[in-house]
PDB file of N, CA and C in Angstrom:
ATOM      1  N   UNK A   1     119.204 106.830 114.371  1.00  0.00           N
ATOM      2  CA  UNK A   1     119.672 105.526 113.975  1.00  0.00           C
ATOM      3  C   UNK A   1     118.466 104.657 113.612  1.00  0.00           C
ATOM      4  N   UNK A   2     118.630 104.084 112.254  1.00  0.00           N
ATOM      5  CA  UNK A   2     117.598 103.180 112.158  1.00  0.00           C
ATOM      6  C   UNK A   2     117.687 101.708 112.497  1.00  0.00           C
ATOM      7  N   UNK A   3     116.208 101.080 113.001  1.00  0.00           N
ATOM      8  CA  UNK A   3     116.021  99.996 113.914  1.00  0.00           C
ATOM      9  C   UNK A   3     115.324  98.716 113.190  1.00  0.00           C
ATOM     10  N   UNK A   4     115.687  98.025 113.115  1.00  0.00           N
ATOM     11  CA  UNK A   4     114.577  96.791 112.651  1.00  0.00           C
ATOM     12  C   UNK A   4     113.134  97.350 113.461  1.00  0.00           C
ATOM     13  N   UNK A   5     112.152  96.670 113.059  1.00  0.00           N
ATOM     14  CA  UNK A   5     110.998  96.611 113.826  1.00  0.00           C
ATOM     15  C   UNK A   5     110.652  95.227 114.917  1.00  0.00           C
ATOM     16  N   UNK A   6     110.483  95.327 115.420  1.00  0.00           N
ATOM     17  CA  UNK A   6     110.504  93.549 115.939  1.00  0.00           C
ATOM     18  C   UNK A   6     109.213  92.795 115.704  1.00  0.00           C
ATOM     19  N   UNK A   7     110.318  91.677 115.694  1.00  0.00           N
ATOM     20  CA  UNK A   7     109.414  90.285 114.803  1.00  0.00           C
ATOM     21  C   UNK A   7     107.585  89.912 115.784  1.00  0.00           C
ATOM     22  N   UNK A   8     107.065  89.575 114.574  1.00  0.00           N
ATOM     23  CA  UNK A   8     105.694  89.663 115.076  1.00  0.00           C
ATOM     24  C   UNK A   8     104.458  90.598 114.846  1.00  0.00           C
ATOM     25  N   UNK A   9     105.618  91.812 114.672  1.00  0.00           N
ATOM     26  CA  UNK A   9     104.231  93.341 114.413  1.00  0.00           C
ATOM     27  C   UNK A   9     103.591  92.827 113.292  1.00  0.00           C
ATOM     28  N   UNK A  10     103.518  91.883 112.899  1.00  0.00           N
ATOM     29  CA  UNK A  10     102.308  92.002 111.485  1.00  0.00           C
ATOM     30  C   UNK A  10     102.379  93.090 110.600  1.00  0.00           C
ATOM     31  N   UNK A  11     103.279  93.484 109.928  1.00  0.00           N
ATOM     32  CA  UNK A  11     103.914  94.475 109.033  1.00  0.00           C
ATOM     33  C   UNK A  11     104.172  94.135 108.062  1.00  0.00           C
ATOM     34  N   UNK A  12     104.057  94.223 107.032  1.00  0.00           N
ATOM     35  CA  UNK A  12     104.444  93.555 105.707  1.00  0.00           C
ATOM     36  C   UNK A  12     105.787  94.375 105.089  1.00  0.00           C
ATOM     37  N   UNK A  13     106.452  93.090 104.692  1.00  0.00           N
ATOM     38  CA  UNK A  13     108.346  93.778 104.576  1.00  0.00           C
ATOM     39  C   UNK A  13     107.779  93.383 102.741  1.00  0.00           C
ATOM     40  N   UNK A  14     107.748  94.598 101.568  1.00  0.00           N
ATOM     41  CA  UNK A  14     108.394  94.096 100.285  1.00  0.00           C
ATOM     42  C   UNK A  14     106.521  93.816  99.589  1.00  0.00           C
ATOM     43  N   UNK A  15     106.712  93.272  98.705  1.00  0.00           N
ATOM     44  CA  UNK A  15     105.326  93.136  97.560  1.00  0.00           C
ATOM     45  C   UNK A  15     104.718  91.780  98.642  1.00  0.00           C
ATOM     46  N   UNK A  16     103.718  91.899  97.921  1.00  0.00           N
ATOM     47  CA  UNK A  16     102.598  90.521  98.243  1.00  0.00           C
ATOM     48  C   UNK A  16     102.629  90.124  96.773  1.00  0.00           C
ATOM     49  N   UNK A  17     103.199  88.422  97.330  1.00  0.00           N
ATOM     50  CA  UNK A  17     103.334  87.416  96.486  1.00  0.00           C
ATOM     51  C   UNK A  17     102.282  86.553  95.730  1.00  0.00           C
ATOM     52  N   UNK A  18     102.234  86.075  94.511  1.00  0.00           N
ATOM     53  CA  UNK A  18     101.276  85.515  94.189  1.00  0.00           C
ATOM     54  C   UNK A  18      99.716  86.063  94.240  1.00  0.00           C
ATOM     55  N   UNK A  19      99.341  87.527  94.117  1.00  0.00           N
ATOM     56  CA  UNK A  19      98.550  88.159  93.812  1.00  0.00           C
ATOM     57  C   UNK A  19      98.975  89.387  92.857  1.00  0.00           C
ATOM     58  N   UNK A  20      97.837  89.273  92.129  1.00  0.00           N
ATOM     59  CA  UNK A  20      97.875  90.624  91.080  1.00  0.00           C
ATOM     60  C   UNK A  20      96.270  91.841  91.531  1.00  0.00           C
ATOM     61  N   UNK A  21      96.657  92.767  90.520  1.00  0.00           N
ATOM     62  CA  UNK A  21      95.166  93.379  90.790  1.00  0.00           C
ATOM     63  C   UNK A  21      94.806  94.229  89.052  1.00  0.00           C
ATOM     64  N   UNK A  22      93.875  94.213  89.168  1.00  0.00           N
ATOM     65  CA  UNK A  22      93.557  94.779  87.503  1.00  0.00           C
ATOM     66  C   UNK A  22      92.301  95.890  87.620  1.00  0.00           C
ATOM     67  N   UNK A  23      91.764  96.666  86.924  1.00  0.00           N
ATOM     68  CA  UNK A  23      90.634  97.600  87.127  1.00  0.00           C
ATOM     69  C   UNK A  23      89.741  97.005  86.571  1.00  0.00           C
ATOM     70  N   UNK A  24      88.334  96.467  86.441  1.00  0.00           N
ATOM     71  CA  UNK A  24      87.307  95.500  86.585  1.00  0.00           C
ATOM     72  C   UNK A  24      86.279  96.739  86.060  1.00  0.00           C
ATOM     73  N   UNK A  25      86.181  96.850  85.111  1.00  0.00           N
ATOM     74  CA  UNK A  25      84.287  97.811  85.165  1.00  0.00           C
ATOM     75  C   UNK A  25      82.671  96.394  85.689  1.00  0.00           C
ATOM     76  N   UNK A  26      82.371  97.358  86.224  1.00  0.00           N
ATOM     77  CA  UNK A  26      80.916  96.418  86.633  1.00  0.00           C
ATOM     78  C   UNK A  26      79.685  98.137  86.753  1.00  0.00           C
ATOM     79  N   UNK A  27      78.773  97.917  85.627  1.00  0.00           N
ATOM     80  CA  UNK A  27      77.675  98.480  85.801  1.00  0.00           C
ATOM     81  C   UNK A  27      78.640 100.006  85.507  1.00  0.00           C
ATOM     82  N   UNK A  28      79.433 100.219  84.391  1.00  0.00           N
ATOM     83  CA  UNK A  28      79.999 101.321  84.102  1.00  0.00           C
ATOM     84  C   UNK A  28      81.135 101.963  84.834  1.00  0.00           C
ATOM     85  N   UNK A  29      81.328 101.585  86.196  1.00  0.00           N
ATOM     86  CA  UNK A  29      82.516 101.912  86.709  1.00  0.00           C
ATOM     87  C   UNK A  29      83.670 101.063  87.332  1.00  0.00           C
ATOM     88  N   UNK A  30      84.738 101.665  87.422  1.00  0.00           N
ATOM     89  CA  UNK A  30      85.997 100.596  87.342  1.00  0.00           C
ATOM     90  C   UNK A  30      86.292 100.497  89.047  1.00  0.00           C
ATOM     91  N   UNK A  31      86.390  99.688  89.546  1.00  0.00           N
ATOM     92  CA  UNK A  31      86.991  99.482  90.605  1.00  0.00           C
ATOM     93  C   UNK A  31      88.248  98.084  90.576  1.00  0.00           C
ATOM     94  N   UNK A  32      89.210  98.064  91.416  1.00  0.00           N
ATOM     95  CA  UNK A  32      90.683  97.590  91.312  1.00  0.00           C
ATOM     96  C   UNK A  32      89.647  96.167  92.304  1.00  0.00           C
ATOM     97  N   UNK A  33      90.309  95.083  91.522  1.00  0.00           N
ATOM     98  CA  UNK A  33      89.918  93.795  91.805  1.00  0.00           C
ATOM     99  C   UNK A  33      91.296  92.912  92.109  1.00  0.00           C
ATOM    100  N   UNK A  34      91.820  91.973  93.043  1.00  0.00           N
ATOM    101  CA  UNK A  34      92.576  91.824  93.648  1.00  0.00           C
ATOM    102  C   UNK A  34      92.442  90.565  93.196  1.00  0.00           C
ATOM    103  N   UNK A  35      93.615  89.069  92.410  1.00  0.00           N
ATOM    104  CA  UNK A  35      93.287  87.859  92.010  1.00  0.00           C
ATOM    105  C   UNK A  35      94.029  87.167  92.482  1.00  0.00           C
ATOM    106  N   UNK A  36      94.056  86.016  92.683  1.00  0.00           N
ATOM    107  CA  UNK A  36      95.084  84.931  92.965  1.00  0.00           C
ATOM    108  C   UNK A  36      95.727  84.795  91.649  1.00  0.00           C
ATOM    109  N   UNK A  37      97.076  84.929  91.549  1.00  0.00           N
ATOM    110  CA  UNK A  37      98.082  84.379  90.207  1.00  0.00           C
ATOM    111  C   UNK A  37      98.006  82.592  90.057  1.00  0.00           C
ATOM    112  N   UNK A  38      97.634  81.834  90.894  1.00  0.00           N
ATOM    113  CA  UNK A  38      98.001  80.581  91.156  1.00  0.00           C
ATOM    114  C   UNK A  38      96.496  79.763  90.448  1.00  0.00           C
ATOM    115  N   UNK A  39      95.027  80.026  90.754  1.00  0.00           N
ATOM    116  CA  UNK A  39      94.147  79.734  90.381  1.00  0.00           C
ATOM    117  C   UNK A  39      93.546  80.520  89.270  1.00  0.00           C
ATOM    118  N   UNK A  40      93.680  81.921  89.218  1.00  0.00           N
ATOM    119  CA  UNK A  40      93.402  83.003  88.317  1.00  0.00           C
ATOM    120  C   UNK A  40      91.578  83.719  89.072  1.00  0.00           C
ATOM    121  N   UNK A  41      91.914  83.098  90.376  1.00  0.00           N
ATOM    122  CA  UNK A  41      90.273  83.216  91.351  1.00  0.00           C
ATOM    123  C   UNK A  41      90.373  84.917  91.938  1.00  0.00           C
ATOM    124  N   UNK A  42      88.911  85.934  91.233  1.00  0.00           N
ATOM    125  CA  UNK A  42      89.268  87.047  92.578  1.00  0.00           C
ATOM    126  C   UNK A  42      88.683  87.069  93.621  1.00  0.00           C
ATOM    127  N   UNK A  43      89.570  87.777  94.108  1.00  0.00           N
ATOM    128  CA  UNK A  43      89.730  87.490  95.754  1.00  0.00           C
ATOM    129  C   UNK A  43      88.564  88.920  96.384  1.00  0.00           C
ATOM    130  N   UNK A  44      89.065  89.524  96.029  1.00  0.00           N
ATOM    131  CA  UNK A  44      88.201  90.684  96.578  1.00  0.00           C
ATOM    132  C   UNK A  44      88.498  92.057  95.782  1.00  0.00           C
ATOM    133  N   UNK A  45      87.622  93.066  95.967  1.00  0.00           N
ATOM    134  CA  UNK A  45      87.302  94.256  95.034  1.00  0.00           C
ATOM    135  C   UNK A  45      86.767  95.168  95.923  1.00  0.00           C
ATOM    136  N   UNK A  46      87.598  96.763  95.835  1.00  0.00           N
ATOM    137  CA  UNK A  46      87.430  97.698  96.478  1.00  0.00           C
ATOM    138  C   UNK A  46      86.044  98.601  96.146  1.00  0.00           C
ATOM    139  N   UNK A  47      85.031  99.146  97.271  1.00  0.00           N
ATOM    140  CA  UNK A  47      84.019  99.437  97.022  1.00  0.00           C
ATOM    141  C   UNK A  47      83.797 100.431  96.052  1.00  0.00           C
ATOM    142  N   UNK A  48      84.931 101.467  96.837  1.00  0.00           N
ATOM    143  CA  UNK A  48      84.746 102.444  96.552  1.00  0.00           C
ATOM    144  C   UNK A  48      85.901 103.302  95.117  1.00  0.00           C
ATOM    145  N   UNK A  49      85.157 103.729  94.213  1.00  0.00           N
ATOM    146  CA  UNK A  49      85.868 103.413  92.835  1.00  0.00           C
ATOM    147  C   UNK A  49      86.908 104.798  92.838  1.00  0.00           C
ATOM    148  N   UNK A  50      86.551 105.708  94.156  1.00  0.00           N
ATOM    149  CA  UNK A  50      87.467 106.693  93.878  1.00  0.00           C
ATOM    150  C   UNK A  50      88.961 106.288  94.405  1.00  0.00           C
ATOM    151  N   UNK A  51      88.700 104.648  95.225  1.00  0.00           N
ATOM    152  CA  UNK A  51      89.960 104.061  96.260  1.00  0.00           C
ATOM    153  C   UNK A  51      91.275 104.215  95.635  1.00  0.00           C
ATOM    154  N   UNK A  52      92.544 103.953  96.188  1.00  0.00           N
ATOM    155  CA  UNK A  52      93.742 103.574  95.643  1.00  0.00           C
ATOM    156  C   UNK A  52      94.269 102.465  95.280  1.00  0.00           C
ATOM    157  N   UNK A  53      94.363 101.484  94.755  1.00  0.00           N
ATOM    158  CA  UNK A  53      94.434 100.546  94.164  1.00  0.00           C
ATOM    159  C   UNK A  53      95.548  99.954  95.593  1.00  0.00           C
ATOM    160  N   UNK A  54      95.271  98.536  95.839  1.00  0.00           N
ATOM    161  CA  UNK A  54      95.704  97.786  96.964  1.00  0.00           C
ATOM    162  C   UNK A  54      97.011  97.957  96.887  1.00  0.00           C
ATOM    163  N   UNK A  55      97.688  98.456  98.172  1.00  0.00           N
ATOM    164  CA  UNK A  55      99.403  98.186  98.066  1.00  0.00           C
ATOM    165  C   UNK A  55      99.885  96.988  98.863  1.00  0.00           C
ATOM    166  N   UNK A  56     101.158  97.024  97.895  1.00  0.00           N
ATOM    167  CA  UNK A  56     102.320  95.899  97.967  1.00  0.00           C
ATOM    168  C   UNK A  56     101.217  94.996  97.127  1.00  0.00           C
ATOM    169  N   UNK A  57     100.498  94.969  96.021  1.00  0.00           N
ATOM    170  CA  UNK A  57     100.159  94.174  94.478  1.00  0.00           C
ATOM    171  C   UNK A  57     100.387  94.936  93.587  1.00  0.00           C
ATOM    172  N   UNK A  58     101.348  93.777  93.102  1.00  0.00           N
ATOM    173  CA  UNK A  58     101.352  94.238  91.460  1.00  0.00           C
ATOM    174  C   UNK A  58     100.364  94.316  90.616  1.00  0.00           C
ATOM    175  N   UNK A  59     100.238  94.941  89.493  1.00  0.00           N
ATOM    176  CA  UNK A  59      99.206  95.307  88.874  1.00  0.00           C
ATOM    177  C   UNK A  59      99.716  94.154  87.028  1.00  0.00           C
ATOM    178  N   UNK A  60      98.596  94.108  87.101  1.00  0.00           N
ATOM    179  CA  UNK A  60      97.783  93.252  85.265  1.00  0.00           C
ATOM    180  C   UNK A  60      98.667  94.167  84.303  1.00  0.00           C
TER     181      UNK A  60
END
C-alpha cells in the first residue's frame, strides 16, 4: 500500500519553480548552468562536465 511521506522530510514533490538550466561552454567544455527565470541571474554550475544535468529543472 502506498503512503504519503510525512510532512517535513525535505523532499521535493514535482519540478522546481522559477529556475531553468541551459549547457554553458567555458574554456571549450559544456557544463549545465542553473538560472533564475525571474532576474535571468546564474545561480550555480555543475563542476563536473560528465554530470547529469540538475533534476526537477527545466531545461532552455
Amino acid at each position: 500500500m502506498a503512503v504519503n511521506k510525512p510532512p517535513g522530510d525535505n523532499a521535493r514533490k514535482g519540478a522546481v519553480r522559477k529556475r531553468s538550466q541551459l549547457k554553458t561552454k567555458i574554456e571549450g567544455e559544456e557544463h549545465w548552468t542553473k538560472r533564475d527565470k525571474g532576474s535571468g541571474e546564474f545561480m550555480a554550475q555543475k563542476k563536473d562536465r560528465e554530470a547529469p544535468p540538475y533534476k526537477g529543472v527545466r531545461k532552455e
